[in-house]
Protein backbone atom coordinates (compact mmCIF):
# COMPACT_ATOMS: atom_id res chain seq x y z
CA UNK A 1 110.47 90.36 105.66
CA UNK A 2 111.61 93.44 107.56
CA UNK A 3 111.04 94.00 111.35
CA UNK A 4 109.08 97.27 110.65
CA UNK A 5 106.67 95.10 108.44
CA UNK A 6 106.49 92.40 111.16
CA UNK A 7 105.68 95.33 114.06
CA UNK A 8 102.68 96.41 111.46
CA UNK A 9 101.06 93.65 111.24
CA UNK A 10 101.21 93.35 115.44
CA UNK A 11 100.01 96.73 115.26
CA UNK A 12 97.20 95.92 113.32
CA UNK A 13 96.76 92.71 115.35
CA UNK A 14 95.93 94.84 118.36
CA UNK A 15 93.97 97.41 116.72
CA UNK A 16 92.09 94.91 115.06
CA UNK A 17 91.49 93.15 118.12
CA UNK A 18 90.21 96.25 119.89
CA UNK A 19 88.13 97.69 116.48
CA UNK A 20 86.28 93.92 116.62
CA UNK A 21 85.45 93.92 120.42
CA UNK A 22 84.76 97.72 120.89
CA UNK A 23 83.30 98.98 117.65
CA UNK A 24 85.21 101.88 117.78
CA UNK A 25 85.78 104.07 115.03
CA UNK A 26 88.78 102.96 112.81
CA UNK A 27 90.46 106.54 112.85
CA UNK A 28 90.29 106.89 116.55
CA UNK A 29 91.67 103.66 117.15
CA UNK A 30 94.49 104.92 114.76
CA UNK A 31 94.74 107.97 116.46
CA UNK A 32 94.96 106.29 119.87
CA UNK A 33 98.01 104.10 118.54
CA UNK A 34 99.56 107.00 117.25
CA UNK A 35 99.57 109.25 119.88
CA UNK A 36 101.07 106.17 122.45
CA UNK A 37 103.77 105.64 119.79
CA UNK A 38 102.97 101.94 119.24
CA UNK A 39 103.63 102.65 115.94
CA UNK A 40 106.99 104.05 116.49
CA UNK A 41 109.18 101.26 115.27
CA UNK A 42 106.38 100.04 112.23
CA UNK A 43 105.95 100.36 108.88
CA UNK A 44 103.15 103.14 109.32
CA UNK A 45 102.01 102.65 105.83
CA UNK A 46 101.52 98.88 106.11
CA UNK A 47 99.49 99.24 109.10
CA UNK A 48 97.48 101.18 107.68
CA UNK A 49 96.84 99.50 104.31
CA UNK A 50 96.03 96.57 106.72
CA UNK A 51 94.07 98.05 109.39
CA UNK A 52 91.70 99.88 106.71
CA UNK A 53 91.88 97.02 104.09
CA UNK A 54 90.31 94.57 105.84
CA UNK A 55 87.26 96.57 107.15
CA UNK A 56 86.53 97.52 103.84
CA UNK A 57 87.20 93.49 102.38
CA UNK A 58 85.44 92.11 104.96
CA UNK A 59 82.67 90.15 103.65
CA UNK A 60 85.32 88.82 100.95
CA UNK A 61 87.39 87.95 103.57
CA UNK A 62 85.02 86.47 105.96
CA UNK A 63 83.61 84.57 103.08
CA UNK A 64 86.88 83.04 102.59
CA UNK A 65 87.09 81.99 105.94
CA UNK A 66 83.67 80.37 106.20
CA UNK A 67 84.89 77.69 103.61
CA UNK A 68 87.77 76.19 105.81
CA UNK A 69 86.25 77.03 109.38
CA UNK A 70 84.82 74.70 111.91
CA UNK A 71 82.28 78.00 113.33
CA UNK A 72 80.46 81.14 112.32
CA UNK A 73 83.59 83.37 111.92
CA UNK A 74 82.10 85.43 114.74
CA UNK A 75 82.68 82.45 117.37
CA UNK A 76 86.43 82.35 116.61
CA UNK A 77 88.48 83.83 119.35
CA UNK A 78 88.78 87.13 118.34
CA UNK A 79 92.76 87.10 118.75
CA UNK A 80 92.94 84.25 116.37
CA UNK A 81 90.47 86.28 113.98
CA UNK A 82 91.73 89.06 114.05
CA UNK A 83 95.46 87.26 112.48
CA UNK A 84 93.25 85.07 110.40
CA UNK A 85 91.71 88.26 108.65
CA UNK A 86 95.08 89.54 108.32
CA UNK A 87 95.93 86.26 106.75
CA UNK A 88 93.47 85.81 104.53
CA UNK A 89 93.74 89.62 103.52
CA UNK A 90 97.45 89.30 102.24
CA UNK A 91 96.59 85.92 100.43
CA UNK A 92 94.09 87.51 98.72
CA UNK A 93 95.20 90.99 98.24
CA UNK A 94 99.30 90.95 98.50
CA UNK A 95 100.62 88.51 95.42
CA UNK A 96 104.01 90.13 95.80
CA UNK A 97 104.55 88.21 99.12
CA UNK A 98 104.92 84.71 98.83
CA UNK A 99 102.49 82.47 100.37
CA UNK A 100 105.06 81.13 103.21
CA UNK A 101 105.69 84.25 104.20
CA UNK A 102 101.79 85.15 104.96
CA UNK A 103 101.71 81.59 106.67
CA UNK A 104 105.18 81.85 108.83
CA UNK A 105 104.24 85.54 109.97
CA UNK A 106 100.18 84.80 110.91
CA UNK A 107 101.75 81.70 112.78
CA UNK A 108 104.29 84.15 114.77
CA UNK A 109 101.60 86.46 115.41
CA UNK A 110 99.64 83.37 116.88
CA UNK A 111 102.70 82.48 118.97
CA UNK A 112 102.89 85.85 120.32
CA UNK A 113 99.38 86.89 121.13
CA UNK A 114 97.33 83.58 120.63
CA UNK A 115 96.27 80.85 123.28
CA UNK A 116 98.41 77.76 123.50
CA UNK A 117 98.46 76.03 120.38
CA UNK A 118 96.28 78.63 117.91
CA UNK A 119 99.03 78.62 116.01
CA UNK A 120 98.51 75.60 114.37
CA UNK A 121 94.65 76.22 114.12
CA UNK A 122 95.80 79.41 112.37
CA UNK A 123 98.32 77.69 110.31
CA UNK A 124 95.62 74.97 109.13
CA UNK A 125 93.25 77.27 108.22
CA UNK A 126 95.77 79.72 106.10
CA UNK A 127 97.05 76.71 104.93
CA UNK A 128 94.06 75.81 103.16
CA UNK A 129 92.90 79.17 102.15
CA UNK A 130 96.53 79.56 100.41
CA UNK A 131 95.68 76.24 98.48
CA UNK A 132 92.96 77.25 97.21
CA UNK A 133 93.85 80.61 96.24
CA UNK A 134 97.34 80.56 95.72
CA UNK A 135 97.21 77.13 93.92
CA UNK A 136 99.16 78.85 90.55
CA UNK A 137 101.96 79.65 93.17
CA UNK A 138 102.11 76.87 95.17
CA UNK A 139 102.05 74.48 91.66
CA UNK A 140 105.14 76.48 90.45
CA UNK A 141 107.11 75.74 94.00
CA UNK A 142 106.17 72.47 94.06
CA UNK A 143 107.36 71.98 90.26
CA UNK A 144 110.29 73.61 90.96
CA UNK A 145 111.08 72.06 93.85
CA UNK A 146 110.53 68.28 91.72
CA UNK A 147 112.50 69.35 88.72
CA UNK A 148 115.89 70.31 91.57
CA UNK A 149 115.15 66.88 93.03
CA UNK A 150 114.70 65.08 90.02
């Protein structure tokens, strides 16, 4: 994946973060990271299909979440929600990126802005989402895999 993707989706990390505690309006929080330049070096156009899509896909994606969570969604940290919405979003919504991808990038976003250890609570839960709704893909890499060891 390119760096400019990567810096998008810690963009939209942050503005998610902020949009979930503050309420804010989604265009001035866009305006806000425009006008500090924390876009500079990201893909502007991923940031905002993510920082729009997931508003609007929120009760899908929330709904998703609720089937492999311990806690109302709401009672998540809202660090490790805001990457798990992001997750969930691009397993649901971006079949041109393989599923490992979505997984290693929401667990390098944990590393960077999560507690100690969210990372693996946010790889488990991806994890299971991507079986579930990636299970076509994750057959055919799995078959693959078998039929180069066998």
């Amino acid at each position: 994946m390119s760096q400019a993707r990567t810096n998008a989706r810690k963009a939209a990390v942050q503005a998610l973060y902020q949009w979930q505690m503050t309420g804010q309006n989604l265009s001035a929080i866009e305006m806000q990271f425009l006008e500090e330049e924390r876009l500079k070096d990201a893909q502007k156009s991923y940031f905002n299909e993510l920082f729009h899509g997931i508003p609007k896909s929120l009760d899908v994606i929330d709904e998703t979440l609720m089937q492999f969570v311990d806690r109302p969604v709401e009672a998540i940290d809202p660090v490790e929600r805001a990457i798990l919405r992001i997750g969930v979003y691009e397993l649901l919504n971006r079949l041109d990126m393989p599923y490992r991808v979505v997984l290693n990038e929401s667990i390098n976003l944990a590393k960077c802005f999560g507690a100690d250890g969210s990372h693996r609570y946010v790889n488990g839960i991806l994890d299971k989402v991507a079986q579930q709704k990636r299970a076509v893909e994750i057959q055919a890499k799995n078959r693959k895999a078998s039929d180069a060891n066998g």
